[in-house]
Protein backbone atom coordinates (compact mmCIF):
# COMPACT_ATOMS: atom_id res chain seq x y z
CA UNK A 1 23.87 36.13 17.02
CA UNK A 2 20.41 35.37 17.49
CA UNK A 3 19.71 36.82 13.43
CA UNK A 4 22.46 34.66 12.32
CA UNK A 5 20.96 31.66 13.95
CA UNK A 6 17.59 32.10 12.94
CA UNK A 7 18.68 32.81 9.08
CA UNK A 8 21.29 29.18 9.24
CA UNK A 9 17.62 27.94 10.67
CA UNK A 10 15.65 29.27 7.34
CA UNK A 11 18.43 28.28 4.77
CA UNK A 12 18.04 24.81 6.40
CA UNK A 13 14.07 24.71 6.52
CA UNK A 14 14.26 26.66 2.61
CA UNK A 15 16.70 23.64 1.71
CA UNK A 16 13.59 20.90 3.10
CA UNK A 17 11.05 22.79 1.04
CA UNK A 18 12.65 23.07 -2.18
CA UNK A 19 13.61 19.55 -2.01
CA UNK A 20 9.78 18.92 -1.45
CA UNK A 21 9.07 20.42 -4.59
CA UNK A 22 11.48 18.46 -6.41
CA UNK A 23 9.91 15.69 -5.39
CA UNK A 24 6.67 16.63 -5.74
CA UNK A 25 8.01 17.79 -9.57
CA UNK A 26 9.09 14.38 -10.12
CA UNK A 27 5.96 13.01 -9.07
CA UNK A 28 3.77 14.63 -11.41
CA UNK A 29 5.76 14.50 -14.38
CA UNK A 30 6.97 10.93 -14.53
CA UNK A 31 4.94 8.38 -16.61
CA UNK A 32 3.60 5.53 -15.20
CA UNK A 33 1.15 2.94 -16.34
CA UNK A 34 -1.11 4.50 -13.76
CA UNK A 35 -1.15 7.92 -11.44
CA UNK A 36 -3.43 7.44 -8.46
CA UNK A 37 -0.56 6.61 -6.09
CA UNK A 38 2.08 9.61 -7.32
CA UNK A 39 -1.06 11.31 -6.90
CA UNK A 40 -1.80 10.84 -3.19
CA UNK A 41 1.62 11.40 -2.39
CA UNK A 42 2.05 14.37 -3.89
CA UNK A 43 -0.94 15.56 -2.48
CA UNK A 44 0.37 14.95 0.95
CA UNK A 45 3.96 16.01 0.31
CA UNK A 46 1.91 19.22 -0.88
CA UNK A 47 0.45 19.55 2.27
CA UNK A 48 3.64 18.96 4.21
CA UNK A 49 5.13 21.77 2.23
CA UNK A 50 2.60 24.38 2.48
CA UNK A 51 2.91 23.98 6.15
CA UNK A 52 6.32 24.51 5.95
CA UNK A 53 6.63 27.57 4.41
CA UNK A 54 3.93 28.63 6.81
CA UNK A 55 6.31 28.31 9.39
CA UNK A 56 8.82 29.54 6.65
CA UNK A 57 7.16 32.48 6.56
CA UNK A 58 6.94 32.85 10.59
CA UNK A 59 10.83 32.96 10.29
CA UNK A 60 10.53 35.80 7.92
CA UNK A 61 8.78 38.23 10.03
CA UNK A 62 10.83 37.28 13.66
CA UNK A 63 13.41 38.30 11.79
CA UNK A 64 11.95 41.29 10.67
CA UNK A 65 12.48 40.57 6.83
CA UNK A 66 8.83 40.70 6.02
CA UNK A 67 6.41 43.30 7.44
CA UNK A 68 3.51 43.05 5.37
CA UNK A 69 0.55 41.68 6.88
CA UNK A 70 -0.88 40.23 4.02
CA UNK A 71 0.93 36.79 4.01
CA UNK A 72 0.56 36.68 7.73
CA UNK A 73 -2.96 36.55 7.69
CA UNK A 74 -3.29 33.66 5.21
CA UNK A 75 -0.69 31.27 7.32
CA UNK A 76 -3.21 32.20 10.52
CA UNK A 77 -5.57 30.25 8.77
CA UNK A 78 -4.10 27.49 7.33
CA UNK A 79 -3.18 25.67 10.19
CA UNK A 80 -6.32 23.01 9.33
CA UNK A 81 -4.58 22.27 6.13
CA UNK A 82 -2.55 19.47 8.78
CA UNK A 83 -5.96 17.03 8.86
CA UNK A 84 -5.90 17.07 5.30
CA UNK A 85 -2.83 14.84 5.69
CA UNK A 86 -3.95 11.67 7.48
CA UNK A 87 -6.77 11.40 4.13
CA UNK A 88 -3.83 12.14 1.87
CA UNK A 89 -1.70 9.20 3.08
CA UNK A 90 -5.12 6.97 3.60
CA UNK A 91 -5.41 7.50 0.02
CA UNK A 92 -1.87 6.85 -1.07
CA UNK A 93 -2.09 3.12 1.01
CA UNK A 94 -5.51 2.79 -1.06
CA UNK A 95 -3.94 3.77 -4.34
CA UNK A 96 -0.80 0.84 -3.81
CA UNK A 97 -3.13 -1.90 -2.30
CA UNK A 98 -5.80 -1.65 -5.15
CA UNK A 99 -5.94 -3.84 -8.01
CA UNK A 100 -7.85 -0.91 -9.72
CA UNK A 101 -7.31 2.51 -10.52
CA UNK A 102 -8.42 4.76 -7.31
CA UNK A 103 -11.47 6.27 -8.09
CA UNK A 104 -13.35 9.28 -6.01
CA UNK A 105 -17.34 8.44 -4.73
CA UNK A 106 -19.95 10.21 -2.64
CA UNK A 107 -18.93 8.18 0.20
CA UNK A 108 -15.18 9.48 0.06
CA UNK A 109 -16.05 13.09 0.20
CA UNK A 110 -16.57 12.78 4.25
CA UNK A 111 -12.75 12.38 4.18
CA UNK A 112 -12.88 16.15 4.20
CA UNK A 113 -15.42 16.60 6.79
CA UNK A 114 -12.82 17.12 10.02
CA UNK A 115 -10.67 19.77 8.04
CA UNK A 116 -14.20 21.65 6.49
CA UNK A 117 -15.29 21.98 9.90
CA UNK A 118 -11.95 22.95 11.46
CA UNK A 119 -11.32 25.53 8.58
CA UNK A 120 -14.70 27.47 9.47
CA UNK A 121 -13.93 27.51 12.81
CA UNK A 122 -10.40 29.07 12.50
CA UNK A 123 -11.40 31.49 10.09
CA UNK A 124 -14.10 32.46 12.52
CA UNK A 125 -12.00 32.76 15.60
CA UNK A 126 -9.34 34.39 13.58
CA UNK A 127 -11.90 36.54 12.84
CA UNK A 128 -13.41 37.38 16.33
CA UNK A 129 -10.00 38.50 17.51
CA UNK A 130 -9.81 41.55 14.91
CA UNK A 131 -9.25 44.57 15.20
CA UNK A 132 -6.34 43.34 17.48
CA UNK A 133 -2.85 44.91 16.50
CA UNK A 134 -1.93 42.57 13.77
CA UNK A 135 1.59 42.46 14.66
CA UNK A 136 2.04 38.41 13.11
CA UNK A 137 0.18 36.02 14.53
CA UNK A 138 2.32 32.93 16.40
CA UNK A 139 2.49 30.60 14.29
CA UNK A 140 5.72 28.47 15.45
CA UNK A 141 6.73 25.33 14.17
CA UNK A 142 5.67 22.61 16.75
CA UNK A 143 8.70 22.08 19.09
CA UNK A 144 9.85 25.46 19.17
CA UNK A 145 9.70 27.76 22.63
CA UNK A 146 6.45 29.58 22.21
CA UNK A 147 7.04 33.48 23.42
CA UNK A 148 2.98 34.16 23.19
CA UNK A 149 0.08 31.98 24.12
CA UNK A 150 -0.91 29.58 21.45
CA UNK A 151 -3.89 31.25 19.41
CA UNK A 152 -7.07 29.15 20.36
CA UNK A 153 -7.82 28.13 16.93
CA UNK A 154 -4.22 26.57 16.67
CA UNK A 155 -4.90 24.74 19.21
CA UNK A 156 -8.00 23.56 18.70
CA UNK A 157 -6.19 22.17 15.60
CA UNK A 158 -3.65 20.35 17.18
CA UNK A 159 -5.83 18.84 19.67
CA UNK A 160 -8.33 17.03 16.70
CA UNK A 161 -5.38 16.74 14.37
CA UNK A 162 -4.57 13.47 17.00
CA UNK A 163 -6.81 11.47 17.24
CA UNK A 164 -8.00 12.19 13.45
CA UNK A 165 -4.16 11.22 12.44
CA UNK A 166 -4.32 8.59 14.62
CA UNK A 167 -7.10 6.99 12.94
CA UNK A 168 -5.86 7.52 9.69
CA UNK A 169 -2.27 5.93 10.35
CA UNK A 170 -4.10 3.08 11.42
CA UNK A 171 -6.61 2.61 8.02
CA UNK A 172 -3.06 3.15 6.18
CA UNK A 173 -1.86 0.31 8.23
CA UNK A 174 -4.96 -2.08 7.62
CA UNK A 175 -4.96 -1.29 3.79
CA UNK A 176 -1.40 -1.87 3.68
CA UNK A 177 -2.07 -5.31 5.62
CA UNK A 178 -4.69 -6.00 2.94
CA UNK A 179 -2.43 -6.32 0.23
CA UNK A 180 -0.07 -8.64 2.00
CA UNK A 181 -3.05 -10.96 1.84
CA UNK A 182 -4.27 -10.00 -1.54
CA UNK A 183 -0.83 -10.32 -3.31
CA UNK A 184 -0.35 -14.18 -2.89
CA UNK A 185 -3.58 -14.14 -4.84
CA UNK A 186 -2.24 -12.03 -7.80
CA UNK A 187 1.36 -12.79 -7.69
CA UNK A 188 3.53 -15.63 -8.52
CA UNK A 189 6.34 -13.71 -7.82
CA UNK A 190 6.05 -11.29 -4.71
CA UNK A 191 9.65 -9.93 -5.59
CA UNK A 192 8.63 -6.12 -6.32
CA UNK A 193 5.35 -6.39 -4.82
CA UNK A 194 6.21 -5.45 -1.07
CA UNK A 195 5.34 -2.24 0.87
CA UNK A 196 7.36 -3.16 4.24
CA UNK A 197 9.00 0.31 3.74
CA UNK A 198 5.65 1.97 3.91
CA UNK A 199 4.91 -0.23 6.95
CA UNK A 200 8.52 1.52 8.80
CA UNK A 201 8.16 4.72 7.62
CA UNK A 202 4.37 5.25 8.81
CA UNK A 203 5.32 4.63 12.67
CA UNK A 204 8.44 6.88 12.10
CA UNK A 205 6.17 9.69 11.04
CA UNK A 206 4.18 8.90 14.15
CA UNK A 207 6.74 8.67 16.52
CA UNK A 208 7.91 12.16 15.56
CA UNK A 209 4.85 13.57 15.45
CA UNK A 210 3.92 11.86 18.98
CA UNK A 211 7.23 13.82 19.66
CA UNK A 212 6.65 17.47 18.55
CA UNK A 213 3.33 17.05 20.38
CA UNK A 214 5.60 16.37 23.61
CA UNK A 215 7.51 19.32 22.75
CA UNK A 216 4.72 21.74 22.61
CA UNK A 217 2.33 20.26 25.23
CA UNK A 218 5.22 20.56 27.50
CA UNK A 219 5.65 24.62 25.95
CA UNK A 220 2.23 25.19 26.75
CA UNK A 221 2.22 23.69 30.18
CA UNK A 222 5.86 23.05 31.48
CA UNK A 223 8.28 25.07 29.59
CA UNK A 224 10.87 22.79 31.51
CA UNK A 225 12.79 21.16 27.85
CA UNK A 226 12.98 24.33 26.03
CA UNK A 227 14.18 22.50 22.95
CA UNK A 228 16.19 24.38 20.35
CA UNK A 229 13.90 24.83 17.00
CA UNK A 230 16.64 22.84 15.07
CA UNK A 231 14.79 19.94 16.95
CA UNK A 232 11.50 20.03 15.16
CA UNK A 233 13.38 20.94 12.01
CA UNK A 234 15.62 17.27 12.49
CA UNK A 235 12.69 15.31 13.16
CA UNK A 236 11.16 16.98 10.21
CA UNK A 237 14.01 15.53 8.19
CA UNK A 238 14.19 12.48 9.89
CA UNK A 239 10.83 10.54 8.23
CA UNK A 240 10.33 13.32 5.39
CA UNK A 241 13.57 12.00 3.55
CA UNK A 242 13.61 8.28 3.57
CA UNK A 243 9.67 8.84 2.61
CA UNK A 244 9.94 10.98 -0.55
CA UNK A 245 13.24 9.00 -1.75
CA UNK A 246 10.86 5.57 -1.39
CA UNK A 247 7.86 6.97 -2.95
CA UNK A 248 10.22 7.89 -6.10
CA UNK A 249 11.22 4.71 -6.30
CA UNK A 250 8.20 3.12 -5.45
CA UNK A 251 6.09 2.35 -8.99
CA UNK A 252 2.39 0.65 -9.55
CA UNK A 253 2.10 -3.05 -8.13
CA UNK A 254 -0.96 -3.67 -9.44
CA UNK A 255 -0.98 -3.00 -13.57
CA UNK A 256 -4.06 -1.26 -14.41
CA UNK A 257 -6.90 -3.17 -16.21
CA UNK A 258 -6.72 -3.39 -20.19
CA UNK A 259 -10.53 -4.69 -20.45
CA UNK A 260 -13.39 -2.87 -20.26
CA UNK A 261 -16.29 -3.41 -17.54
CA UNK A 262 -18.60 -4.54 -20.60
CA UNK A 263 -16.16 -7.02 -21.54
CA UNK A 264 -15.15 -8.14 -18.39
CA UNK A 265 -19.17 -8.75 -17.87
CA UNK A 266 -19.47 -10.27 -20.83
CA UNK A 267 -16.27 -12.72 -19.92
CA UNK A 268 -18.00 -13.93 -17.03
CA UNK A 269 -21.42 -14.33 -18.75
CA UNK A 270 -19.25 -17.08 -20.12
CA UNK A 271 -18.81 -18.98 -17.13
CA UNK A 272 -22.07 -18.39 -15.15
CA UNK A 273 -25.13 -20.39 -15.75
CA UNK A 274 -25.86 -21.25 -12.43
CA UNK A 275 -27.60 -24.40 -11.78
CA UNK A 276 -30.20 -24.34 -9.22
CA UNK A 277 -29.01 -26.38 -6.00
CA UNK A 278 -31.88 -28.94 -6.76
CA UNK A 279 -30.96 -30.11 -9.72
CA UNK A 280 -27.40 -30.81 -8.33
CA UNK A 281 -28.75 -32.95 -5.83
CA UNK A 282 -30.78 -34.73 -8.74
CA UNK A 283 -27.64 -35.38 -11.08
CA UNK A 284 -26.11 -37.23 -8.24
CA UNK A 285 -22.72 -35.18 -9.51
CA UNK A 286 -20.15 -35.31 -6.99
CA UNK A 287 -19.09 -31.81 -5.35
CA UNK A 288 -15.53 -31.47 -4.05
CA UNK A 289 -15.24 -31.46 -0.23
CA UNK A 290 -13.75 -28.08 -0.13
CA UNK A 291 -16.79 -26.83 -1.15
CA UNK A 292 -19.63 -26.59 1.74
CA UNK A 293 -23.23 -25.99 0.81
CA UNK A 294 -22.95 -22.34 2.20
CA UNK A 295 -20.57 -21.35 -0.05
CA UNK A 296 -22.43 -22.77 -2.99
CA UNK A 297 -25.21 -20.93 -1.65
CA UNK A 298 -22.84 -17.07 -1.65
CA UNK A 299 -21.37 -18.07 -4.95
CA UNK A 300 -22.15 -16.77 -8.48
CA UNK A 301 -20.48 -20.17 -9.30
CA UNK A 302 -21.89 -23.43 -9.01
CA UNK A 303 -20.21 -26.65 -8.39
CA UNK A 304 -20.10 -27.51 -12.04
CA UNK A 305 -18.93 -24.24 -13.31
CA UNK A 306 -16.21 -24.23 -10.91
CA UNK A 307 -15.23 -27.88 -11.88
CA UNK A 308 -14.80 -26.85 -15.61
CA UNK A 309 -12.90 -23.61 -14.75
CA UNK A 310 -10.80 -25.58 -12.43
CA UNK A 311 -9.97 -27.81 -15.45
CA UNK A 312 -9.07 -24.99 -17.60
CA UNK A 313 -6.39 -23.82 -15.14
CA UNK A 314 -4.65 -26.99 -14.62
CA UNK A 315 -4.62 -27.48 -18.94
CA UNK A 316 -2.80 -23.74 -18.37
CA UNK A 317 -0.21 -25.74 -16.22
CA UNK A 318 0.09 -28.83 -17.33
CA UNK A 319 -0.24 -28.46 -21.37
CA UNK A 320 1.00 -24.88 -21.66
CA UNK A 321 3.40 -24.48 -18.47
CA UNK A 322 2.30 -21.09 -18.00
CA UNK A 323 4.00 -20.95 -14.24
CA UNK A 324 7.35 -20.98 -16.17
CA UNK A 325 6.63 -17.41 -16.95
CA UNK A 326 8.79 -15.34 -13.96
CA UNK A 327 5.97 -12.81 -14.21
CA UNK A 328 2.66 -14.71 -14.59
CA UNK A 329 -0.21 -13.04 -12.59
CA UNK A 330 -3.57 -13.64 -11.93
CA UNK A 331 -4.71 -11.08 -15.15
CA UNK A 332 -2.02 -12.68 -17.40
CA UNK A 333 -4.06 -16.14 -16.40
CA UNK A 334 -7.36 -14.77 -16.69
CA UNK A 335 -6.10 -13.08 -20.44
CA UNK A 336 -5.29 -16.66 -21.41
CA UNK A 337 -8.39 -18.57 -20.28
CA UNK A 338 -10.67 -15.40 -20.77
CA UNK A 339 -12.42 -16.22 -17.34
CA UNK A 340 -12.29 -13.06 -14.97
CA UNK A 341 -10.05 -12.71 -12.52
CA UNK A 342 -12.76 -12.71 -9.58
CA UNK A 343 -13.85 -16.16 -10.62
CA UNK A 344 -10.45 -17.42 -10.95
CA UNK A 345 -9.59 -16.50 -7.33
CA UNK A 346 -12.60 -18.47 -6.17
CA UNK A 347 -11.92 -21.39 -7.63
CA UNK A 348 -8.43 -21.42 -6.69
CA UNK A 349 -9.60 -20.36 -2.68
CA UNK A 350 -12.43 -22.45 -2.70
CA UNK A 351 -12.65 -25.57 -5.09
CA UNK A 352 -9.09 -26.27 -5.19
CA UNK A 353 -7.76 -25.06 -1.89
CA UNK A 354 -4.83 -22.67 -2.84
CA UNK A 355 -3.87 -19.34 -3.38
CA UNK A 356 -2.83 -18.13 -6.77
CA UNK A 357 0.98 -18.17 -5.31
CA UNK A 358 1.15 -21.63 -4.00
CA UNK A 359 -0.72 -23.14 -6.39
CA UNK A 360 1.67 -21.64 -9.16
CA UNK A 361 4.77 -22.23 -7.33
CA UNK A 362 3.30 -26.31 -6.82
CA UNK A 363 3.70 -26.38 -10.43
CA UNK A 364 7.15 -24.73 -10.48
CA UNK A 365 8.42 -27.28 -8.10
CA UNK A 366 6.60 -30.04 -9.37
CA UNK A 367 8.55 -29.99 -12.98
CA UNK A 368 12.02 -28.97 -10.50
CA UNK A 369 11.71 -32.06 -8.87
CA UNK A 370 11.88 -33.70 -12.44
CA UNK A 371 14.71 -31.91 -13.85
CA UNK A 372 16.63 -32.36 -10.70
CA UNK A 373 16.81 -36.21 -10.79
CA UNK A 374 16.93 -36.73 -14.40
CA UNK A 375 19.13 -33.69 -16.10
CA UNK A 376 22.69 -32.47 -14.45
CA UNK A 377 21.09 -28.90 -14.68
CA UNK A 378 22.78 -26.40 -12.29
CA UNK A 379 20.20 -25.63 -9.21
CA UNK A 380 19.99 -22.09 -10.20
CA UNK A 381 19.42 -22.56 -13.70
CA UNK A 382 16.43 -25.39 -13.09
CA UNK A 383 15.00 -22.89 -10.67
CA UNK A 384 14.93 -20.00 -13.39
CA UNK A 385 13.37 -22.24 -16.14
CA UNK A 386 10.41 -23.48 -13.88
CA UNK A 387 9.66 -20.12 -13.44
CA UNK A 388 11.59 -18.52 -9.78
CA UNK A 389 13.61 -15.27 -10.55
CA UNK A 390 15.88 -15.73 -7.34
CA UNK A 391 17.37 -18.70 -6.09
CA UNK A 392 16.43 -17.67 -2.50
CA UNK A 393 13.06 -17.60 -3.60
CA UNK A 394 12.89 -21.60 -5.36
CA UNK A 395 14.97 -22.88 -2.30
CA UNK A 396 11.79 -20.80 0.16
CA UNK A 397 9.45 -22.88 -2.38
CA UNK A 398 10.86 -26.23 -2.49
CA UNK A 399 11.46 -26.69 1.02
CA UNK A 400 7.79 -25.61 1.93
CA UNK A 401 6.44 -27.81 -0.80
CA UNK A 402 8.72 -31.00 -0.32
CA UNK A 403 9.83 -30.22 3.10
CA UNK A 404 14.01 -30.69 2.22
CA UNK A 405 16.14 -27.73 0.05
CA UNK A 406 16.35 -28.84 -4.43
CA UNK A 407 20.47 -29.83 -3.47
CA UNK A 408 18.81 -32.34 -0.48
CA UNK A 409 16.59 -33.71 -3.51
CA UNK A 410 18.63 -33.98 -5.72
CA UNK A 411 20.99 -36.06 -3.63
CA UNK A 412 18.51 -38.40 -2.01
CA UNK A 413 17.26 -38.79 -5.97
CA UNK A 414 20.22 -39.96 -6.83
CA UNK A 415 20.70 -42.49 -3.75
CA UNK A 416 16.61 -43.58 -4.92
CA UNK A 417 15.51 -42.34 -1.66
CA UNK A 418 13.67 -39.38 -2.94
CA UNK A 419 9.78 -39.17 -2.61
CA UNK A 420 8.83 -37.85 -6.05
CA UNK A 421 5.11 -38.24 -5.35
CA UNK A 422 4.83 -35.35 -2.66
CA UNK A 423 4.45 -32.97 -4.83
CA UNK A 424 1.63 -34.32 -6.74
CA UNK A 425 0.14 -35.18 -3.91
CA UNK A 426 -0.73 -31.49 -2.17
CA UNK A 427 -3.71 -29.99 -4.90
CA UNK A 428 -6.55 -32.49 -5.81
CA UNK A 429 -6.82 -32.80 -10.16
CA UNK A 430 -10.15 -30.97 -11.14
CA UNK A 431 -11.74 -34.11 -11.78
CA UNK A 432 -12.11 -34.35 -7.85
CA UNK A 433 -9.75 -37.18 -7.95
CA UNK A 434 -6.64 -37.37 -5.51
């Protein structure tokens, strides 16, 4: 009986691996416009699986299927392979909040340090306990009733892997909270640009982590739950599934760059001829009030510069209603004006008050407010010509912008009680006037 429920226990853990590779298969073989994410998370699924069929393996020999010691010796030592996941999923957070390609420096390599140093150390307590009888080392899946004392270097491993996964979960977390700030300065559209799902599933990994680290601290000290090992295998399947079927579906937010550093520098030589603070104050030329001296002092843009640039985005509105585009972005704006992408989020942040989202969206409900008292349009169809690809999203838009839903407008325009000059009111013109 206890063979038969050890094997049902294998085909079950063989089943979670091979779907791992699948996924991993997928992954790697897909095209996208760019690979650093399906990267990561293949790298971390990778890990994930070779620690599986380390404890695959375990199975093998308590069964007695496998008596060569060869394949027992390798899983010994790979038990420090587990702090190589906390980088893996640091990096796969990186690789869906940046704008640009993920790139490797010096700096990154320290990423590896914890698992280098852990690695040694196993290998040289594995080491020190030869010429013991190498009957299989215990390597049990975490959660599972341990019948021999935990081999030091195991848990040494488990004891870092904590804290070090800790820290990692929460730089996932802050990169992940990043991009909800740096998408309403890219996006006009955040449908497709959200990573909520990323946000659920990295406390669900924690949580069962936190609880397989209950199961075996209470193994090591307690032995009072003596969980069955189809526990650990559940919570295995519990945040391994919904993860690998949401990174398959997941693809690149950010579209990678089509310009080249050189021409990106030599867009921006463009812009930039700064003009000394002095002569400023000279010219008697009037600086917006959103602009304070200290930020004139940080910026590669001066007053005047940002003035003209400011101009050249509202022409992009106004003259050649680029905001009716569903999926205008910050580089489809910065193609068009051929001013880079950094500068245009500065002026927009700091000369005309706005992010790239709201601003866009002013202009989307700006020319709704329009159509909706002077054309019999249908809501939803005014809402998809300005520019909104879901009705839920124009009625979010309107009623932040004009503080009533388009249908409210719409009537009150028709009773004349509509206040059409709210929203031309909210962004200055780049001429500093109101």
């Amino acid at each position: 009986m206890l063979i038969l429920y050890t094997n049902d226990l294998f085909i079950l853990a063989l089943g979670l691996a091979t779907h791992l590779v699948f996924v991993i298969g997928l992954l790697l073989t897909r095209r996208e416009p760019r690979k650093d994410h399906s990267l990561a998370i293949s790298a971390f699924l990778g890990l994930v699986l070779a620690m599986a069929l380390g404890d695959l393996t375990e199975v093998m020999y308590s069964i007695g299927e496998w008596t060569l010691p060869g394949p027992n010796h390798v899983v010994a030592v790979m038990t420090p392979l587990l702090l190589l996941e906390g980088p893996a999923l640091y990096f796969y957070a990186r690789a869906l909040a940046s704008k640009d390609p993920l790139t490797f420096n010096r700096k990154d390599i320290w990423h590896l340090a914890p698992y280098a140093a852990m690695q040694l150390l196993t290998i040289l307590l594995y080491a020190l306990s030869q010429p013991a009888p190498l009957h299989g080392p215990s390597l049990h899946d975490i959660g599972t009733t341990l019948s021999t004392p935990l081999p030091p270097e195991r848990l040494i491993t488990m004891l870092v892997y904590l804290p070090v996964m800790t820290l990692y979960v929460a730089m996932s977390i802050r990169e992940l909270g990043r991009h909800e700030r740096q998408k309403l300065d890219y996006f006009s559209n955040l449908e497709g640009s959200s990573l909520r799902w990323l946000h659920w599933n990295i406390p669900l990994m924690g949580l069962s982590w936190g609880i397989n680290l209950v199961l075996l601290g209470d193994n090591l000290l307690f032995n009072q739950l003596n969980p069955s090992p189809m526990v650990s295998v559940l919570i295995f399947a519990a945040w391994i599934y919904p993860l690998t079927f949401m990174a398959l579906w997941q693809q690149p937010i950010y579209a990678p760059a089509r310009r080249s550093p050189a021409a990106e520098a030599e867009m921006d030589a463009g812009v930039v001829l700064k003009v000394p603070h002095e002569v400023l104050q000279m010219s008697g030329e009037a600086v917006p009030v959103a602009l304070s001296e200290a930020r004139y002092q940080r910026s590669a843009l001066d007053g005047e510069r940002m003035k003209r640039i400011a101009g050249k985005i509202e022409r992009a509105m106004a003259e050649d209603k680029l905001y009716r585009n569903h999926a205008l972005n910050l580089r489809n704006l910065s193609d068009h004006l051929k001013v880079s992408e950094n500068y245009l989020s500065q002026v927009l942040n700091d000369y005309i008050g706005s992010n790239f989202y709201e601003y866009v969206n002013h202009w989307r409900v700006r020319e709704a407010c329009e159509l909706l008292t002077n054309t019999t349009n249908r809501i939803i169809d005014i809402g998809e010509d300005v520019g909104f690809n879901a009705r839920s999203t124009f009625n979010a838009a309107f009623r932040k912008e004009m503080g009533q839903t388009p249908s409210d407008y719409r009537t009150a325009a028709m009773r004349g009680t509509a206040d059409q000059n709210t929203a031309l009111l909210r962004f200055p013109a780049a001429d500093g006037s109101g």
